[in-house]
N, C-alpha and C. Protein backbone atom coordinates (compact mmCIF):
# COMPACT_ATOMS: atom_id res chain seq x y z
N UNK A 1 65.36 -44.79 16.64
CA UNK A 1 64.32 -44.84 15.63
C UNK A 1 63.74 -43.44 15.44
N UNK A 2 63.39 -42.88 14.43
CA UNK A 2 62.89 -41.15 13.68
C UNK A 2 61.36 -41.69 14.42
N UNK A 3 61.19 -40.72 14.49
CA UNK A 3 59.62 -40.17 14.99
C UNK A 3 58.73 -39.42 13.51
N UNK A 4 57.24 -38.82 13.73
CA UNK A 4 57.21 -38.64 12.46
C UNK A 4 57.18 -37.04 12.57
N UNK A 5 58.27 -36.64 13.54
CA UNK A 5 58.66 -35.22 13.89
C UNK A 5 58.35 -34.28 12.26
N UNK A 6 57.93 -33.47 11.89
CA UNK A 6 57.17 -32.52 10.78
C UNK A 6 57.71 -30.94 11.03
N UNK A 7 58.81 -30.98 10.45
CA UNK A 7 58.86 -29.25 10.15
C UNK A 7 58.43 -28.57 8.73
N UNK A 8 57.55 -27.70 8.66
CA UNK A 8 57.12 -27.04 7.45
C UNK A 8 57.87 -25.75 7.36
N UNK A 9 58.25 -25.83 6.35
CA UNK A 9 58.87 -24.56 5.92
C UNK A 9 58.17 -24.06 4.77
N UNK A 10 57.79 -22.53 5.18
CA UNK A 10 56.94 -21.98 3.55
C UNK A 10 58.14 -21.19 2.94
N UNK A 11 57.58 -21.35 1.72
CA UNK A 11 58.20 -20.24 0.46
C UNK A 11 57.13 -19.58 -0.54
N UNK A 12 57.17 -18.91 -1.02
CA UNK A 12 57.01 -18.33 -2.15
C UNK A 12 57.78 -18.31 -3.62
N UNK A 13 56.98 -19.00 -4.48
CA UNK A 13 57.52 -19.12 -5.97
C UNK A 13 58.18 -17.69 -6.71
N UNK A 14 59.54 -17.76 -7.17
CA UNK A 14 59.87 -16.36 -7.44
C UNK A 14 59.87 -16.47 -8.39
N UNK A 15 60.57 -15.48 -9.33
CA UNK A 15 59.63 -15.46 -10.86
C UNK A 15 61.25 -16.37 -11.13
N UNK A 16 62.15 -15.87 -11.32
CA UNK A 16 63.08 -16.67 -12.12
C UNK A 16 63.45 -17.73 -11.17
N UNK A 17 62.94 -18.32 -10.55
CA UNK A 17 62.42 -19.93 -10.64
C UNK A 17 61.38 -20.75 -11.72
N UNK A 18 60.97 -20.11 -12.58
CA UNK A 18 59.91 -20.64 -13.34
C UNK A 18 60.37 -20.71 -14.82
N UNK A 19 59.99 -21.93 -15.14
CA UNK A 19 60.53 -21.97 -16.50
C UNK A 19 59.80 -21.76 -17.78
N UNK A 20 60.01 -22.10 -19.16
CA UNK A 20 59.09 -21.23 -20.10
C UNK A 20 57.20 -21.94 -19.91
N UNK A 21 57.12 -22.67 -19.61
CA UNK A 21 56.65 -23.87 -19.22
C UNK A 21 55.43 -23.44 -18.16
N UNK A 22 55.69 -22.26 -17.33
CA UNK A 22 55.14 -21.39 -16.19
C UNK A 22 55.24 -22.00 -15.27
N UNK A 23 55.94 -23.52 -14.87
CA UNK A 23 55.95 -23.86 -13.72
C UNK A 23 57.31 -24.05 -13.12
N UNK A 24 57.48 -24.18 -11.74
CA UNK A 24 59.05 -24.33 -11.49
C UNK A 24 59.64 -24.93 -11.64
N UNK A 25 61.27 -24.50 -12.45
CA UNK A 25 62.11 -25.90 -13.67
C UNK A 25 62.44 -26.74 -11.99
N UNK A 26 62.54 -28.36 -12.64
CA UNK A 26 63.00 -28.93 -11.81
C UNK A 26 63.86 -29.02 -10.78
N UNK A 27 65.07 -28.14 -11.12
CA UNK A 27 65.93 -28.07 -10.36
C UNK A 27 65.75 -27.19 -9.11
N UNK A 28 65.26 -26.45 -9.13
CA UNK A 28 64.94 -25.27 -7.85
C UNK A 28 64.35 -26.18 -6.67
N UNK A 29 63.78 -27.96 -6.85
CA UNK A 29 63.13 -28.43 -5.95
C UNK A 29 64.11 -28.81 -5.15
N UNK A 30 65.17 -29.17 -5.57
CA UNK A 30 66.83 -29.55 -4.57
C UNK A 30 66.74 -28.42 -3.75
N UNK A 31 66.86 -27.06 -4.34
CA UNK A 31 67.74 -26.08 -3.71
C UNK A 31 66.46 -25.82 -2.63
N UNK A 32 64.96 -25.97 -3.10
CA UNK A 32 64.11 -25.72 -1.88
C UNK A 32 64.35 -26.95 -0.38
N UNK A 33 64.24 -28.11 -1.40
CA UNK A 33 65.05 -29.51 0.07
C UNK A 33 66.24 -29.04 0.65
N UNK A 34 67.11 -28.25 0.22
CA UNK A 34 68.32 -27.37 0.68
C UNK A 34 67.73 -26.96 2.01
N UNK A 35 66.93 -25.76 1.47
CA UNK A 35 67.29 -24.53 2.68
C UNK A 35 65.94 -25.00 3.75
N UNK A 36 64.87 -26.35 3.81
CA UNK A 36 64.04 -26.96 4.34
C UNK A 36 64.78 -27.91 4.88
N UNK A 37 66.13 -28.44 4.30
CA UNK A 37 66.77 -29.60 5.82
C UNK A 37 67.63 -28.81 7.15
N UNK A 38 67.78 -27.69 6.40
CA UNK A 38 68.60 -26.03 7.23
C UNK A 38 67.39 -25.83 8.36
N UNK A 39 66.04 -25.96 8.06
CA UNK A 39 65.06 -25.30 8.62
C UNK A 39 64.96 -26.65 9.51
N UNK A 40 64.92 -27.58 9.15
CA UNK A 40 64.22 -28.80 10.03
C UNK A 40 65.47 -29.25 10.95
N UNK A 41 66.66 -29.09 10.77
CA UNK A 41 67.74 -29.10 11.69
C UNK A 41 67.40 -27.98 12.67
N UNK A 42 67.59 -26.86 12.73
CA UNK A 42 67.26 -25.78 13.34
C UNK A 42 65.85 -25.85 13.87
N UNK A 43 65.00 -26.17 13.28
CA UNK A 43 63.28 -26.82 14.33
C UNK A 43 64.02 -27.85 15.42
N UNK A 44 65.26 -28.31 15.03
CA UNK A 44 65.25 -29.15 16.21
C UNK A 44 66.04 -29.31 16.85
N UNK A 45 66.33 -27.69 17.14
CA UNK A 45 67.82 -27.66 17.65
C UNK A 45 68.78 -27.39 17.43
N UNK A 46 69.40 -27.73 16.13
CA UNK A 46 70.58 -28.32 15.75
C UNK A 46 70.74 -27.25 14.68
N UNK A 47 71.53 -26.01 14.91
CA UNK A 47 71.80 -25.30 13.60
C UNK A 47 72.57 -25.64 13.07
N UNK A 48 72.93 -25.87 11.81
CA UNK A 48 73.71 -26.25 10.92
C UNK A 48 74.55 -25.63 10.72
N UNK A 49 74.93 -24.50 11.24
CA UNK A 49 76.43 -23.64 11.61
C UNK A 49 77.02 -24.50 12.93
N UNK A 50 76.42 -24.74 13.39
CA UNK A 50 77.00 -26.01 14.78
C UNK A 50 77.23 -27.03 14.56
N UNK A 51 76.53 -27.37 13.71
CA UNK A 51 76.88 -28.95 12.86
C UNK A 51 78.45 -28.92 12.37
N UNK A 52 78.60 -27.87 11.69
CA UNK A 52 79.42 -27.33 10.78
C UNK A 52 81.04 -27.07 11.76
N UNK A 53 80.34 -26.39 12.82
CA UNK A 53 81.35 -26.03 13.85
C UNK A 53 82.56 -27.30 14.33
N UNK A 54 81.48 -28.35 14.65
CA UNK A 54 81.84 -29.55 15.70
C UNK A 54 82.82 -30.44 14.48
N UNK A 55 82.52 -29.84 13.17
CA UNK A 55 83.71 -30.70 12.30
C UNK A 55 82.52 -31.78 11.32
N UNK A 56 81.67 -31.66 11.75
CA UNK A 56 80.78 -32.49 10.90
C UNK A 56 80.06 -31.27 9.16
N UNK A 57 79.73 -32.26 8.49
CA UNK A 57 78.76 -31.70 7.68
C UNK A 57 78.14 -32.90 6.65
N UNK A 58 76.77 -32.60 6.03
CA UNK A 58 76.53 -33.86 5.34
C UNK A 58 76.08 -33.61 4.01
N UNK A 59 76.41 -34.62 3.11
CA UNK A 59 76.79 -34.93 1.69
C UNK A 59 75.16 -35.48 0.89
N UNK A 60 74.61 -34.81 -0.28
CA UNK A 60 73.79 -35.40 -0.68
C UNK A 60 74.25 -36.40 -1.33
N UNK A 61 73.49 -37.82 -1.45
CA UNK A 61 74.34 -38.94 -2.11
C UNK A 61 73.03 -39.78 -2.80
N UNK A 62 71.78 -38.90 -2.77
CA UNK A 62 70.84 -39.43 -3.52
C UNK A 62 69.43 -38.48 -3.51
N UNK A 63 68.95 -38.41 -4.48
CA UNK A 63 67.54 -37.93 -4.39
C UNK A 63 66.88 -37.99 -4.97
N UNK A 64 65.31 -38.39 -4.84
CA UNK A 64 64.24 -39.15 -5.87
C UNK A 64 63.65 -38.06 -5.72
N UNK A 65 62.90 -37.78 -6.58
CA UNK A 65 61.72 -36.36 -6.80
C UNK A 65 60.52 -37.21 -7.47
N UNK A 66 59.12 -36.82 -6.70
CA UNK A 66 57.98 -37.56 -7.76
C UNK A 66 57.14 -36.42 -8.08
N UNK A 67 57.13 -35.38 -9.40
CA UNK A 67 56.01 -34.57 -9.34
C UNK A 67 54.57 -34.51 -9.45
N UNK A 68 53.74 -34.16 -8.94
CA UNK A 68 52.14 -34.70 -9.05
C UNK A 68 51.43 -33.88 -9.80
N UNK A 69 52.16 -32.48 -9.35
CA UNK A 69 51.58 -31.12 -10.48
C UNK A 69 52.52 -30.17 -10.23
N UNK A 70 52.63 -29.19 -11.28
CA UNK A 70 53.12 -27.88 -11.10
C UNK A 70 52.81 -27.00 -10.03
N UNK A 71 53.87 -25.89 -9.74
CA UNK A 71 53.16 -24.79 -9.01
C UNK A 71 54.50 -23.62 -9.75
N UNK A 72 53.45 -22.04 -9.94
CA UNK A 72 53.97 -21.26 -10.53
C UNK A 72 54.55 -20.42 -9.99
N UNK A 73 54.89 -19.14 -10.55
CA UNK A 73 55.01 -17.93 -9.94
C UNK A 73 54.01 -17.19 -9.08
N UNK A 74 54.70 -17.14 -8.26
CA UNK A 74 54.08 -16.15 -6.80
C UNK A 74 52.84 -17.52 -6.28
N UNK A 75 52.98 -18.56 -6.37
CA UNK A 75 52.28 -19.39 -5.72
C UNK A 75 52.90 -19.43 -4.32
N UNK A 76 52.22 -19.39 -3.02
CA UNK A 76 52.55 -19.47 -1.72
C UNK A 76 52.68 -21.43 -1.68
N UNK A 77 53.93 -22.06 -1.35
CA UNK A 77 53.83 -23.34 -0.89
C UNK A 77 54.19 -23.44 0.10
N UNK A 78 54.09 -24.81 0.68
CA UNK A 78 54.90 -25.24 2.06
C UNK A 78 55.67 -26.69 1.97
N UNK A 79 57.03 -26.85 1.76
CA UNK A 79 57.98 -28.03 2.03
C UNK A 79 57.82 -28.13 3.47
N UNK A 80 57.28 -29.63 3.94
CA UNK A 80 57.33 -30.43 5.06
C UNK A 80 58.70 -31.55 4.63
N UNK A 81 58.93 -31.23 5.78
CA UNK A 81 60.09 -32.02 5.88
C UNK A 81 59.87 -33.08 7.16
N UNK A 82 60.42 -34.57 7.38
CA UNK A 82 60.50 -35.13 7.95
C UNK A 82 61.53 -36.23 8.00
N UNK A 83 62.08 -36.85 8.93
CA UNK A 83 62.95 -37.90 9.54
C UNK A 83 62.55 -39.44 8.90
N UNK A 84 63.47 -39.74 7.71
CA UNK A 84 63.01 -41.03 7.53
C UNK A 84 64.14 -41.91 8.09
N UNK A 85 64.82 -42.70 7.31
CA UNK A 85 65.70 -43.40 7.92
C UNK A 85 67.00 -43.00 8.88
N UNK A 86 67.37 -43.85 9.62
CA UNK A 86 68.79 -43.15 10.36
C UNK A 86 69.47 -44.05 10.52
N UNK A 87 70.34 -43.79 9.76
CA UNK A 87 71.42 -45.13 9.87
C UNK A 87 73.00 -44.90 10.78
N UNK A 88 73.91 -45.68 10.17
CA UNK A 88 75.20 -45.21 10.97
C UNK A 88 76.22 -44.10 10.68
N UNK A 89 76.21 -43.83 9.29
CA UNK A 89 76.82 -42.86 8.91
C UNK A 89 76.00 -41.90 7.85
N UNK A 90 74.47 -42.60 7.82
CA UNK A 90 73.71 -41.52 6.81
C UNK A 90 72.21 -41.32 7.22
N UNK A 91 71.31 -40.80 6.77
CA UNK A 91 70.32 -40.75 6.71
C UNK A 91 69.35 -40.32 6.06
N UNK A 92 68.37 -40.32 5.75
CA UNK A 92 66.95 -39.69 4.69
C UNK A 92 66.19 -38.68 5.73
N UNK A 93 65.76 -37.77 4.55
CA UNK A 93 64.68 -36.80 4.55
C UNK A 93 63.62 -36.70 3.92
N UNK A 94 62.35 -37.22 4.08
CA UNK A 94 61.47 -36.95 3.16
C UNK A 94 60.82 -35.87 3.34
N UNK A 95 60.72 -35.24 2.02
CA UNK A 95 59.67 -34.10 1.78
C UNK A 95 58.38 -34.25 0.95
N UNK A 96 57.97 -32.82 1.48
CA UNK A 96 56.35 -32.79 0.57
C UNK A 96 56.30 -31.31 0.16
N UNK A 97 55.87 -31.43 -1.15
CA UNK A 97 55.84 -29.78 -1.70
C UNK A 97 54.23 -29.70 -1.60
N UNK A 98 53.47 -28.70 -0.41
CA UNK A 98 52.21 -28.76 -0.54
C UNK A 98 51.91 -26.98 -1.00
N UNK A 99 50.64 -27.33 -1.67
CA UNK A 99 50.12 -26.15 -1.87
C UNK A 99 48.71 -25.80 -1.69
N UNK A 100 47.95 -24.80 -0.27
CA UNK A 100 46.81 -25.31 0.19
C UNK A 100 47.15 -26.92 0.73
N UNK A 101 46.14 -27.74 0.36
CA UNK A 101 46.01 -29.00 0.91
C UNK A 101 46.93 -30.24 -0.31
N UNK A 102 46.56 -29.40 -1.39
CA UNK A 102 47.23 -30.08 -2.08
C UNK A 102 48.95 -30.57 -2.46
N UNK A 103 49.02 -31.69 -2.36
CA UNK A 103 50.75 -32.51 -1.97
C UNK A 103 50.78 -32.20 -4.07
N UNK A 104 52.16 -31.41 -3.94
CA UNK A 104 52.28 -31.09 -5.79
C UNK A 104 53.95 -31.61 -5.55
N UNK A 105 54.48 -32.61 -4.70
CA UNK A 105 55.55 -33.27 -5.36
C UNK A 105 55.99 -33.56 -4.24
N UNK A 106 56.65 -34.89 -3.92
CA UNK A 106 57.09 -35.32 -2.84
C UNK A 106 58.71 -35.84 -3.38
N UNK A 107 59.47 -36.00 -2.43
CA UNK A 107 61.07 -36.21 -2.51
C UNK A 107 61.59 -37.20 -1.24
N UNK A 108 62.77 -37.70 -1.61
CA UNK A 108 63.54 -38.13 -0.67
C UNK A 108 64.88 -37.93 -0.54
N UNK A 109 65.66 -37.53 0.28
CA UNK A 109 67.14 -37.21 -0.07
C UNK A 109 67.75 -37.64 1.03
N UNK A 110 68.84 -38.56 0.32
CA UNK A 110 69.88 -39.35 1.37
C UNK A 110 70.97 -38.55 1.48
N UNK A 111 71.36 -38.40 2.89
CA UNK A 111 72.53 -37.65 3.38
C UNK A 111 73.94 -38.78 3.67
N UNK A 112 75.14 -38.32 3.47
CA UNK A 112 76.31 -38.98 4.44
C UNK A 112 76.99 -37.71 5.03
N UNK A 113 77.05 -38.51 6.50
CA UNK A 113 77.80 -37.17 7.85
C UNK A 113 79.68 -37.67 7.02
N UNK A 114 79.63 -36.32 6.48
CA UNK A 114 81.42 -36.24 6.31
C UNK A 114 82.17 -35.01 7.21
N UNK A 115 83.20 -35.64 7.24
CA UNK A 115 84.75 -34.92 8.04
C UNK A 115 84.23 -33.43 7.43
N UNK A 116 84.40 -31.60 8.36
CA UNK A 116 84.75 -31.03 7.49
C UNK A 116 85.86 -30.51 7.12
N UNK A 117 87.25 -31.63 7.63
CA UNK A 117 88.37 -31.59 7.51
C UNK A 117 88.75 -32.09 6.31
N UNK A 118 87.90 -32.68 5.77
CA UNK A 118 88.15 -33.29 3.63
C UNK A 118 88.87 -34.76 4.35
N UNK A 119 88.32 -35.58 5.13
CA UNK A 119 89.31 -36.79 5.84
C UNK A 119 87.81 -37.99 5.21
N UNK A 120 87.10 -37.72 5.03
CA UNK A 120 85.71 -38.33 4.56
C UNK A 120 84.55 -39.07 5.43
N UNK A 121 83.59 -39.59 5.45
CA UNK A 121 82.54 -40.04 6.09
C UNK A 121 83.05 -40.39 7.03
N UNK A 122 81.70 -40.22 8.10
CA UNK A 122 82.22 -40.23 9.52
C UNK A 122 80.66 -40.97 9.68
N UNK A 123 80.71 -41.44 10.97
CA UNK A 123 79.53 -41.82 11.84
C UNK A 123 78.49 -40.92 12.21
N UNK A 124 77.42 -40.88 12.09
CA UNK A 124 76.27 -39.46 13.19
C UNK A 124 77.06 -39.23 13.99
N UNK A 125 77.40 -37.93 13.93
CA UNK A 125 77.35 -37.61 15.85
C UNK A 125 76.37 -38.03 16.62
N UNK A 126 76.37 -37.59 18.00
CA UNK A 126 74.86 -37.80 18.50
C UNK A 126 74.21 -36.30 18.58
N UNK A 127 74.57 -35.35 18.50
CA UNK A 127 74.40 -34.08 17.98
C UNK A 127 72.94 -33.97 16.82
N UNK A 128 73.45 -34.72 15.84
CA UNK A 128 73.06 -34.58 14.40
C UNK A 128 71.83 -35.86 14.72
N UNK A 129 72.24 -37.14 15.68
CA UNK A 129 71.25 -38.10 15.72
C UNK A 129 69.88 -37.56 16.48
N UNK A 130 70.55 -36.69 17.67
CA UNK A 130 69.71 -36.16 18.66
C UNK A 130 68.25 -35.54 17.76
N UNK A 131 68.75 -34.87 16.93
CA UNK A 131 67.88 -33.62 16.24
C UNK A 131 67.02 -34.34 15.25
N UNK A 132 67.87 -35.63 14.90
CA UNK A 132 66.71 -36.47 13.77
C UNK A 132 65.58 -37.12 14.50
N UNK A 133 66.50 -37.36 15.52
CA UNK A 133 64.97 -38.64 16.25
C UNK A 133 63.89 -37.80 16.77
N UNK A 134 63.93 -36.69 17.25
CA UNK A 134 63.40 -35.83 17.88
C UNK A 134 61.89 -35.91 17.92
């Protein structure tokens, strides 16, 4: 069972992340859940070059985004990341895009552990389970 283990990872809004709009185009919120499930593996151990090593790696196969508000250029935020579900061959990440105190968009993104031999989905290691339950 996931714990409600919390890694924050900060960033800074760069300018061509922002769209005409002044706030950041939608898509940059994946690539921030990107390099924040990199960070929350590695908070717990588990670098994702080791993941990578042992023959494993995992597949996005879903992701909900809810925005609450914008945030612009050169705004300081922080993606929290945490351990939601863990299943047998997949699992969730939920995030929070905060800025100050304020939560400006929350996410969920479902993973599947695949071969990185191209042979396809595999089971958790206990490697990869170890670092979620944590």
């Amino acid at each position: 069972m996931a714990t409600a283990q919390e890694y924050v990872h900060p960033w800074h809004v760069r300018y061509h992340e922002v769209d005409q709009q002044g706030v950041v185009f939608n898509s940059w919120y994946l690539a921030w859940f990107d390099e924040a499930m990199s960070g929350f593996l590695d908070h717990a151990g588990l670098a994702y070059g080791d993941l990578v090593a042992a023959g494993y790696d995992v597949q996005l196969v879903r992701s909900e985004i809810d925005w609450r508000a914008g945030v612009g250029w050169g705004d300081p935020v922080a993606i929290a990341v945490s351990a939601g579900r863990i299943g047998t061959t997949s699992f969730d990440l939920h995030f929070e895009v905060r800025r100050g105190d304020e939560v400006t968009c929350v996410g969920r993104t479902v993973y599947v552990v695949i071969a990185t031999d191209g042979s396809g989905k595999r089971p958790l290691p206990d490697l990869l389970r170890k670092a979620l339950e944590k």
